[in-house]
C-alpha atoms as a PDB file:
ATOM      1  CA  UNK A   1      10.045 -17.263 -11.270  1.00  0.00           C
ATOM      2  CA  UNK A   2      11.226 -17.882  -7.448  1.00  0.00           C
ATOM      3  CA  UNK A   3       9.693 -17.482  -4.356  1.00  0.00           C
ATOM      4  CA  UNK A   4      10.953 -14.346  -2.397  1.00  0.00           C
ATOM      5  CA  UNK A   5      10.086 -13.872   1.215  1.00  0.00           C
ATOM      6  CA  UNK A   6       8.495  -9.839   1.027  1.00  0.00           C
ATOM      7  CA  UNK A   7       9.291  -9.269   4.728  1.00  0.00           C
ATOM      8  CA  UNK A   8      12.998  -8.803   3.448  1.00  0.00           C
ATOM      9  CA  UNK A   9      12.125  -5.855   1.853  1.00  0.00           C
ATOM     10  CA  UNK A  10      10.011  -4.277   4.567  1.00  0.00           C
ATOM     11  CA  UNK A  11      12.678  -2.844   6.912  1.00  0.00           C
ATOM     12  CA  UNK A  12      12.237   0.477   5.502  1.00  0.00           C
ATOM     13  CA  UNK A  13       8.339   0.380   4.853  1.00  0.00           C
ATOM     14  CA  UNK A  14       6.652   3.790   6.126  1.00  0.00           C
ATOM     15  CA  UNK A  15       3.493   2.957   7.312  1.00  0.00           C
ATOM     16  CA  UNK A  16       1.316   0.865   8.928  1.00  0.00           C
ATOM     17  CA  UNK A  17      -1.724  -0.537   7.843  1.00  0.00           C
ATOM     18  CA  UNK A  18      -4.638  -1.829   9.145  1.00  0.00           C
ATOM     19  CA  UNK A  19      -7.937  -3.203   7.715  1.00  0.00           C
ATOM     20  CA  UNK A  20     -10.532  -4.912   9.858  1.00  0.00           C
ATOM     21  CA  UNK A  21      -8.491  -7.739  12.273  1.00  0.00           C
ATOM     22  CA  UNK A  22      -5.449  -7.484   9.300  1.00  0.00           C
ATOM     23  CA  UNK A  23      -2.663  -5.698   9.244  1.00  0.00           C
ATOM     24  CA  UNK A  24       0.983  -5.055   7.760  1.00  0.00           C
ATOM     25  CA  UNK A  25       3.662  -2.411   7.040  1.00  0.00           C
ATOM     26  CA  UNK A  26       3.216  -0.818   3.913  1.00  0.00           C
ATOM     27  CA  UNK A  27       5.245   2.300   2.019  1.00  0.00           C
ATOM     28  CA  UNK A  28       2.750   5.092   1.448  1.00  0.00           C
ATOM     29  CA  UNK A  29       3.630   7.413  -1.239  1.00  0.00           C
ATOM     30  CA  UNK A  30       1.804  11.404  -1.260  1.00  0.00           C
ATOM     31  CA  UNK A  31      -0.018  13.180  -3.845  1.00  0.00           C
ATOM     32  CA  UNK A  32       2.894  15.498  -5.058  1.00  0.00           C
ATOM     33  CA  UNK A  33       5.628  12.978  -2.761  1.00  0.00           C
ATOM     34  CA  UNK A  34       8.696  11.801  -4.684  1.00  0.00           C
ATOM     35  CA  UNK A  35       7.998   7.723  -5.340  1.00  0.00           C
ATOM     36  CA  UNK A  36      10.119   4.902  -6.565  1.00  0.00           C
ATOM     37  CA  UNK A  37      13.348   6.548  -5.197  1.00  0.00           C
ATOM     38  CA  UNK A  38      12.753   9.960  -6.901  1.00  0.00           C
ATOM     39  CA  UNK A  39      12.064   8.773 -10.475  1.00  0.00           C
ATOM     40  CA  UNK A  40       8.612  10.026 -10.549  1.00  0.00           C
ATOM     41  CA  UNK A  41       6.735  11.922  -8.686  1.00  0.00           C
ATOM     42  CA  UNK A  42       3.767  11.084  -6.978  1.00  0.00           C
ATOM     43  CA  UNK A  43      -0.403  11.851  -7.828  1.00  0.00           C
ATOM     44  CA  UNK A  44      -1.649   9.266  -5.475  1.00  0.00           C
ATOM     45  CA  UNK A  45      -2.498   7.724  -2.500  1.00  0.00           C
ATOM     46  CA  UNK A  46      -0.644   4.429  -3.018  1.00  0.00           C
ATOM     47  CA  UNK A  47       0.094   1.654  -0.705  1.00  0.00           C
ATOM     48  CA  UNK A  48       2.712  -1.177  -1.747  1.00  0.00           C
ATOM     49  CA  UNK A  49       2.687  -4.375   0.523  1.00  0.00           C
ATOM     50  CA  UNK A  50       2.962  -8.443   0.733  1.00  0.00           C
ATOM     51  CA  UNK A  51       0.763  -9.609  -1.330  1.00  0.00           C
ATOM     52  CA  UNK A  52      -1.322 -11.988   0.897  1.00  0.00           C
ATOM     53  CA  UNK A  53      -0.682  -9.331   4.059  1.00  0.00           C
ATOM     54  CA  UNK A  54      -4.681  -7.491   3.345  1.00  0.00           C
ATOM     55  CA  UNK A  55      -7.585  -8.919   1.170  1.00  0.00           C
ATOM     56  CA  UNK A  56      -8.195  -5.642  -0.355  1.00  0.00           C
ATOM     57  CA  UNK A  57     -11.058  -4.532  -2.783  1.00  0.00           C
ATOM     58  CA  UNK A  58     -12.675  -1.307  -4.110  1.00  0.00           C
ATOM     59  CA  UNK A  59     -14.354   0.792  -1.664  1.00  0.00           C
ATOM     60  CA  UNK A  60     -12.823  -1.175   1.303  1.00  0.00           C
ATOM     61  CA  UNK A  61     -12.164   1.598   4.044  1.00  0.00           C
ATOM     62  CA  UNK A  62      -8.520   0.973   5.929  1.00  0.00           C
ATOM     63  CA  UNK A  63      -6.313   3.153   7.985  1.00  0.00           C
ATOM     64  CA  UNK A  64      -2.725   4.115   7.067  1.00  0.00           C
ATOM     65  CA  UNK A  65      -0.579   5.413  10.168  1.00  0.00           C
ATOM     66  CA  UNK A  66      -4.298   6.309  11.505  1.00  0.00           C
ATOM     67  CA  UNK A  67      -5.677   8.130   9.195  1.00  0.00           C
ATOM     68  CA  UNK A  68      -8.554   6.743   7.060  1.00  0.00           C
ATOM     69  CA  UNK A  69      -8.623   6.044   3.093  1.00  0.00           C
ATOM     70  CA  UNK A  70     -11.072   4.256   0.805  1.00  0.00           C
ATOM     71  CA  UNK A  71      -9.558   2.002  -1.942  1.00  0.00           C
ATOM     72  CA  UNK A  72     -10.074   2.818  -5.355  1.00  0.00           C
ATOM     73  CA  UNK A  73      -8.117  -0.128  -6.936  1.00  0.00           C
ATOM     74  CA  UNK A  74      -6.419  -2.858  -5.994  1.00  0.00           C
ATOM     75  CA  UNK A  75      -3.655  -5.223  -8.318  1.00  0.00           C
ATOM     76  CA  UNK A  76      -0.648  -7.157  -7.990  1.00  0.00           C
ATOM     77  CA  UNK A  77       2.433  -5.422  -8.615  1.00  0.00           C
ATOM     78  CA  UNK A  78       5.228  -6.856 -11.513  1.00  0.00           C
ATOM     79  CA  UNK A  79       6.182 -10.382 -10.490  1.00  0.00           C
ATOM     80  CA  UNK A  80       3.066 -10.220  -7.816  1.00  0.00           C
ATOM     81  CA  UNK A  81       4.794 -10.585  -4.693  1.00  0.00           C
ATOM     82  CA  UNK A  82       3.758  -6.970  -3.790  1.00  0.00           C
ATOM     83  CA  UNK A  83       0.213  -5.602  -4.313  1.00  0.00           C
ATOM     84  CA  UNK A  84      -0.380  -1.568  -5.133  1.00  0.00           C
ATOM     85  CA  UNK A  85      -3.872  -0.125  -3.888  1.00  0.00           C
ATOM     86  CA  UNK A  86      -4.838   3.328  -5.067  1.00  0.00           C
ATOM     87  CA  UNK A  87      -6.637   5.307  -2.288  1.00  0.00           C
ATOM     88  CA  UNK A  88      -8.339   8.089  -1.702  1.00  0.00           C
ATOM     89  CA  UNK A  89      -8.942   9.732   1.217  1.00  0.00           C
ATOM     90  CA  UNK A  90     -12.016  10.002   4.196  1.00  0.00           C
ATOM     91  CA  UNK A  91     -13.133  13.018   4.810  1.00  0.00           C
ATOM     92  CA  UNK A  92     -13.263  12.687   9.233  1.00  0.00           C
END
């Protein structure tokens, strides 16, 4: 395994998150919103960042591009230098 700097791969991140005084760019995929370059398609909320970017944990409110969502899980991603959190949304 090597280290790999994630902010490489951020350039074309969709969203911006926020949680408490953290924050980071994120990509946001849509309930029914094509995901992982079209090979699937999408029944989540999902955020993909840095790991190490949010300290994330279930039921932890955040805001993605200003809208509010409540995490429902949260787990590194393959090699763990990304993390996926499964959201679901706040009513206002």
């Amino acid at each position: 395994m090597f280290a790999e700097d994630a902010s490489l791969f951020m350039t074309d991140a969709d969203a911006f998150v926020t949680c408490g005084p953290q924050s980071t760019q994120a990509w946001f995929d849509l309930p029914g919103q094509d995901a992982l370059g079209g090979r699937v398609l999408s029944n989540e909320y999902r955020i993909t960042y840095p790991s190490g970017a949010l300290t994330l944990s279930s039921g932890v409110v955040l805001t993605v591009n200003g809208l509010q969502y409540k995490v429902r899980r949260d787990a590194a991603a393959d090699d763990g230098v990304f993390r996926e959190a499964l959201l679901e949304k706040v009513s206002p």
